[in-house]
Protein backbone atom coordinates (compact mmCIF):
# COMPACT_ATOMS: atom_id res chain seq x y z
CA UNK A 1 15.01 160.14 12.52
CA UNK A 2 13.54 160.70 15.95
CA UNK A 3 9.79 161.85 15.16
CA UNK A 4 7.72 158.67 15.62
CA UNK A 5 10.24 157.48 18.54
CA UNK A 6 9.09 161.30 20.01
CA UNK A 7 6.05 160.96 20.01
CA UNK A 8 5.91 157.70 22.18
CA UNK A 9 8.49 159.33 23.95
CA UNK A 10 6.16 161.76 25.06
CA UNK A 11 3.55 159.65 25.71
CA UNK A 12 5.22 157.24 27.89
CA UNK A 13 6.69 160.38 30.22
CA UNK A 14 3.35 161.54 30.14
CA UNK A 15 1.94 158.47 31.61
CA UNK A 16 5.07 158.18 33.82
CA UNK A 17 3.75 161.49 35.72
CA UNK A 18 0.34 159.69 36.18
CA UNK A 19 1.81 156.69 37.48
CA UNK A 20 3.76 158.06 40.26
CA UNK A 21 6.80 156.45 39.10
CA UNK A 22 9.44 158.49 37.66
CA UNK A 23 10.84 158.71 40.96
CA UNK A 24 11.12 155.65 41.98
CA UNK A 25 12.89 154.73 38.02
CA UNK A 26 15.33 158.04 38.45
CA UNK A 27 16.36 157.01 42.23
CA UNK A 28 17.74 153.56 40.58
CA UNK A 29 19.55 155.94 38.00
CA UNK A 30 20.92 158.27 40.89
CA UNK A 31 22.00 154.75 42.60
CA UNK A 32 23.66 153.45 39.68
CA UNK A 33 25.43 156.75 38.72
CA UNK A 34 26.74 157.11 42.68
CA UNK A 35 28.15 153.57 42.29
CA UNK A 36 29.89 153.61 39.54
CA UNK A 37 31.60 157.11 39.88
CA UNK A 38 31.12 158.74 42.91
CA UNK A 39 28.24 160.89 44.87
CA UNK A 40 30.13 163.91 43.30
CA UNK A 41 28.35 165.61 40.11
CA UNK A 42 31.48 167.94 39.55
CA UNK A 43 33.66 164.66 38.65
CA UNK A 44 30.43 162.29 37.70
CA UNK A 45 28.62 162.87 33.96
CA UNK A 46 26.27 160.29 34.78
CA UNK A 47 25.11 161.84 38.18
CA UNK A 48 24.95 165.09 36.46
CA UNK A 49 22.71 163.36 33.53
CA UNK A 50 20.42 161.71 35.84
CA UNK A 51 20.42 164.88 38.12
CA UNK A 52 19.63 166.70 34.99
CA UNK A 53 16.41 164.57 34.43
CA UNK A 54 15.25 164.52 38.11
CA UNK A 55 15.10 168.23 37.46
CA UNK A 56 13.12 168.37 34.17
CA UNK A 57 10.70 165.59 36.07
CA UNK A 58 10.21 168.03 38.88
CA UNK A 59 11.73 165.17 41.50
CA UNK A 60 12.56 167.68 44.48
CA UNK A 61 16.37 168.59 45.45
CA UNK A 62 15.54 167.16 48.94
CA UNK A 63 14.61 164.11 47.46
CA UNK A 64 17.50 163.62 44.63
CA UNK A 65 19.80 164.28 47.45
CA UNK A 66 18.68 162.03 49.84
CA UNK A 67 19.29 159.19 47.04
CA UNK A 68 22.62 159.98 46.34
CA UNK A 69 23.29 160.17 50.06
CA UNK A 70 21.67 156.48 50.08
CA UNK A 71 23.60 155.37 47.30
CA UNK A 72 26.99 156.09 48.99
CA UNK A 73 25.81 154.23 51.47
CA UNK A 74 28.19 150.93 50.94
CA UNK A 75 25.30 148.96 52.25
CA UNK A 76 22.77 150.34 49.47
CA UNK A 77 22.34 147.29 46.89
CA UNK A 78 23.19 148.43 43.40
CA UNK A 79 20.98 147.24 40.31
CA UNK A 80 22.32 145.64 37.48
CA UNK A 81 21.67 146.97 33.79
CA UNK A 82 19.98 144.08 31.24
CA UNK A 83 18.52 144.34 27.94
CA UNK A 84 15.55 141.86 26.67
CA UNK A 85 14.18 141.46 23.53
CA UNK A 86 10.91 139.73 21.83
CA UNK A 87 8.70 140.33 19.54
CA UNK A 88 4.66 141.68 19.98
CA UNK A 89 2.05 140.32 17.56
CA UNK A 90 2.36 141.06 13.99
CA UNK A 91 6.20 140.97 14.00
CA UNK A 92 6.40 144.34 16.70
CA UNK A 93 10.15 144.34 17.67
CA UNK A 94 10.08 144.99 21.34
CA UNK A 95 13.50 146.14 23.61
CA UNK A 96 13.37 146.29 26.63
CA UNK A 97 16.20 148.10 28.95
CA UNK A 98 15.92 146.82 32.66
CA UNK A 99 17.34 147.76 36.33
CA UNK A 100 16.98 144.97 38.66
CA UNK A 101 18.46 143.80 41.36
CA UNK A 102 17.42 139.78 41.10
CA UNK A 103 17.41 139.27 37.24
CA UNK A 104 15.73 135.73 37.68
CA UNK A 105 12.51 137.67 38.36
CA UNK A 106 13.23 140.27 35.98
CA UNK A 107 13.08 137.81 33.03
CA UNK A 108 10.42 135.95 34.22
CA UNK A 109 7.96 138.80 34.68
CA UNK A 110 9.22 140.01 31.17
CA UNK A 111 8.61 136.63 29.52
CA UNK A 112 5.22 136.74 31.04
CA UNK A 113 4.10 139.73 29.68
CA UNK A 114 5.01 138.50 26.02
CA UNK A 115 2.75 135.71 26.61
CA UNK A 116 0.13 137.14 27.86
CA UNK A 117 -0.03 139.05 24.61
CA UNK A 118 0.84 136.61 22.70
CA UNK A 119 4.11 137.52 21.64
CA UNK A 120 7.68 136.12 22.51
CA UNK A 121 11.05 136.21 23.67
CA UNK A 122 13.93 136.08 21.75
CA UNK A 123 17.85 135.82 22.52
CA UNK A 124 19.98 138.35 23.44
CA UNK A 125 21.79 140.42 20.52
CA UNK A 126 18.47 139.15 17.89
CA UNK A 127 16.99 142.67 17.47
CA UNK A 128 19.84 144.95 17.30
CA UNK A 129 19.87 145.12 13.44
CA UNK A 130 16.38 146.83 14.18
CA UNK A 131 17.34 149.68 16.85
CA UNK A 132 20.06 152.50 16.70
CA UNK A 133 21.79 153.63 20.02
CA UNK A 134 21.90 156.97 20.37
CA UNK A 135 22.74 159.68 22.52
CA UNK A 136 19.31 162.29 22.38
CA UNK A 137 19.21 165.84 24.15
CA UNK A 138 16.63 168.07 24.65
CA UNK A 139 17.13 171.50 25.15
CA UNK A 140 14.81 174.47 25.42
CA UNK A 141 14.87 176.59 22.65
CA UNK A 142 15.16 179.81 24.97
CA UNK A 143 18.79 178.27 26.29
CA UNK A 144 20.66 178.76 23.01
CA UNK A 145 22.19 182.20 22.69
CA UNK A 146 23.96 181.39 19.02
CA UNK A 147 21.73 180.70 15.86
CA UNK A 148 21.11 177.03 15.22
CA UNK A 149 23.56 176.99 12.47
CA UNK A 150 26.10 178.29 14.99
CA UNK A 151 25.27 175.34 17.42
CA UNK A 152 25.40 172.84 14.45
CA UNK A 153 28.81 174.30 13.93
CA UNK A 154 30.00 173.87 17.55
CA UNK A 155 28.11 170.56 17.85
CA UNK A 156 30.12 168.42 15.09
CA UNK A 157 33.21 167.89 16.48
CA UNK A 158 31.63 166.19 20.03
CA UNK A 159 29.51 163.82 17.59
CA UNK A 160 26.52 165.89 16.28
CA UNK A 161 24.69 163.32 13.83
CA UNK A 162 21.56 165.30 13.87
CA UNK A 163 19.79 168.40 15.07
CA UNK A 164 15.78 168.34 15.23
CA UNK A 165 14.56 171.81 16.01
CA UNK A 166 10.87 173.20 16.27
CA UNK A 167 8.80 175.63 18.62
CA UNK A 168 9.37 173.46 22.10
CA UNK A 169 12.87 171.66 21.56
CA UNK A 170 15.94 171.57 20.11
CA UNK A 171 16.73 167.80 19.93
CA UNK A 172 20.22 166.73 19.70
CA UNK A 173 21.01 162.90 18.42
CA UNK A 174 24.94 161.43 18.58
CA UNK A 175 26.17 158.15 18.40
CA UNK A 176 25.73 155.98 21.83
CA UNK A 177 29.98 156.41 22.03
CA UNK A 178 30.13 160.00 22.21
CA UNK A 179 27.09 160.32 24.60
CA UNK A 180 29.69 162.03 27.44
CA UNK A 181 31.77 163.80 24.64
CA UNK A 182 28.28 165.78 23.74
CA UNK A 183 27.21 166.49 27.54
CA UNK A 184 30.86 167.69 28.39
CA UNK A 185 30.43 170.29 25.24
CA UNK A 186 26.80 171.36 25.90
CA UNK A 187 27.85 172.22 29.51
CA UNK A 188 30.85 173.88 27.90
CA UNK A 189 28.66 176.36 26.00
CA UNK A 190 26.68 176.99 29.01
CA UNK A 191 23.66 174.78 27.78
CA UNK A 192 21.55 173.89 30.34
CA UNK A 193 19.91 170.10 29.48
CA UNK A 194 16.26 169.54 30.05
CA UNK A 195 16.71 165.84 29.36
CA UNK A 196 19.61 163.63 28.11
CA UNK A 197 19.31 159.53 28.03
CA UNK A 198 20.48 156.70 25.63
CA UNK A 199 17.75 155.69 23.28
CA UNK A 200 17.15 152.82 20.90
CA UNK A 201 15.47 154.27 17.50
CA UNK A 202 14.60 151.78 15.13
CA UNK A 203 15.74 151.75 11.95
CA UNK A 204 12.23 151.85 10.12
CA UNK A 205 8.66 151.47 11.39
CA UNK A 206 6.26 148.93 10.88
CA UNK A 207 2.23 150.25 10.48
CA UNK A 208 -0.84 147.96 11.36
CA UNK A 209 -3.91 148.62 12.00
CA UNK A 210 -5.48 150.29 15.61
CA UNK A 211 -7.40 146.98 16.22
CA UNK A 212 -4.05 145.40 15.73
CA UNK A 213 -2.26 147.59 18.23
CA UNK A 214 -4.37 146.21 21.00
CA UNK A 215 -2.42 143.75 22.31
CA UNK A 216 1.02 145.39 21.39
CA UNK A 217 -0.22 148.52 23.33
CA UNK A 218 -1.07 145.65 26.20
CA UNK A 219 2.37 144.31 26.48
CA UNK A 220 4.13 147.90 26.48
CA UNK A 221 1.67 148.89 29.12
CA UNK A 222 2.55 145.96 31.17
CA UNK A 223 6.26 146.24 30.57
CA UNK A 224 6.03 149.87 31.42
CA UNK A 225 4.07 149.41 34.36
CA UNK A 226 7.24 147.04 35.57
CA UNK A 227 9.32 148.31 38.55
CA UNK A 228 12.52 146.79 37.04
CA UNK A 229 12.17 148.07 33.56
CA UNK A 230 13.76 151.75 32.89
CA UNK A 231 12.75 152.05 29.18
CA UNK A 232 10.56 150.16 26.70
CA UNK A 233 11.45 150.83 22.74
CA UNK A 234 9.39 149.08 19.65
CA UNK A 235 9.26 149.95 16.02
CA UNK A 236 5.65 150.34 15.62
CA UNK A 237 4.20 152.98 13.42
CA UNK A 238 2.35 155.67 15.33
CA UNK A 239 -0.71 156.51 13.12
CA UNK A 240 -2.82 159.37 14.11
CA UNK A 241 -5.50 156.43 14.82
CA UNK A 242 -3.08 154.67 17.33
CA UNK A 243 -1.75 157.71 19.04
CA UNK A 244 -5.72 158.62 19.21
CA UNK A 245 -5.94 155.28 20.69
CA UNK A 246 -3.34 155.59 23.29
CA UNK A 247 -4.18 159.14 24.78
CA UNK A 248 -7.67 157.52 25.34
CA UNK A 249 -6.28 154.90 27.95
């Protein structure tokens, strides 16, 4: 399920880290966690996730601190969560999962990019045939002290759809409903998270060609690039030529 959305999984964090801002994307998390339960990880799964997160993307303590102490702050604006859709050229299915606190400008900027690239918008709700919500965890492989069929085991009852193991990870994938049910039993068996987040996986891919990736690369760049966009999803195919492509940029 999860191998081609990986792999521009780990490209996008690994342009995140060049960009300079991961920070600035997990300090809206922090401030929407703190909001809506509390500056208290102990009684808040949501500040734990994104605390989890800040600490896999190296964010220091001092820092992750100081933006839960500004989110308590009743003065702190919060952000409001949207989704927008389109589609890139050659019939690329584009999500995109936003944090903004003036959505006029969020949809406008969004709409923009489309257009530059030649794609378009399309109305809330029209793409969700294409994308799966799920729940994804990544743990390192060092953390689990029970064989992998053992975890599976212990894993099934919180939601366990599927378990993706190799050398680096052991990927975790539930449905979007039991996302806390499988963080509340991965804590319980003393797993320590490297990263945890709600994903969008498409259903099935669609390949064209590296010439016709151009633009599509373009707009996800652009989106990316975004201040008030958290995640950008798609369900192009990731060739070795396109992947080639994209390390290049």
């Amino acid at each position: 399920m999860g191998r081609a959305f990986e792999l521009r999984k780990g490209r996008k964090m690994k342009r995140w880290s060049k960009m300079a801002k991961t920070f600035t994307r997990i300090g809206k998390d922090i401030v929407m966690a703190v909001k809506d339960g509390g500056p208290e990880p102990d009684t808040n799964s949501r500040l734990r996730q994104v605390m989890q997160n800040a600490k896999s993307a190296n964010m220091p303590k001092d820092n992750v601190l100081r933006a839960i102490k500004n989110a308590s702050n009743k003065d702190t604006a919060n952000y409001e969560e949207m989704s927008l859709e389109g589609y890139a050229l050659h019939g690329i299915a584009v999500f995109v999962d936003c944090a903004s606190n003036n959505n006029n400008r969020t949809v406008a900027d969004v709409r923009s990019y489309f257009s530059k690239c030649d794609g378009a918008m399309g109305t809330n709700g029209s793409l969700e045939f294409i994308f799966d919500r799920k729940g994804v965890f990544t743990i390192k492989p060092e953390q689990i002290k029970i064989t992998v069929e053992e975890l599976e085991m212990e894993l099934i009852d919180a939601g366990l759809e599927e378990l993706e193991v190799d050398e680096e990870a052991i990927t975790v994938y539930c449905e979007y409903t039991d996302f806390n049910n499988m963080q509340t039993k991965l804590e319980e068996l003393e797993i320590e998270i490297e990263n945890s987040e709600l994903q969008r996986i498409p259903n099935n891919t669609k390949k064209i060609s590296r010439e016709q990736a151009e633009k599509v690369l373009k707009l996800l760049d652009l989106l990316e690039e975004n201040d008030d966009v958290q995640q950008v999803f798609h369900n192009m195919e990731l060739t070795e030529e396109i992947l080639n492509a994209m390390d290049s940029e």
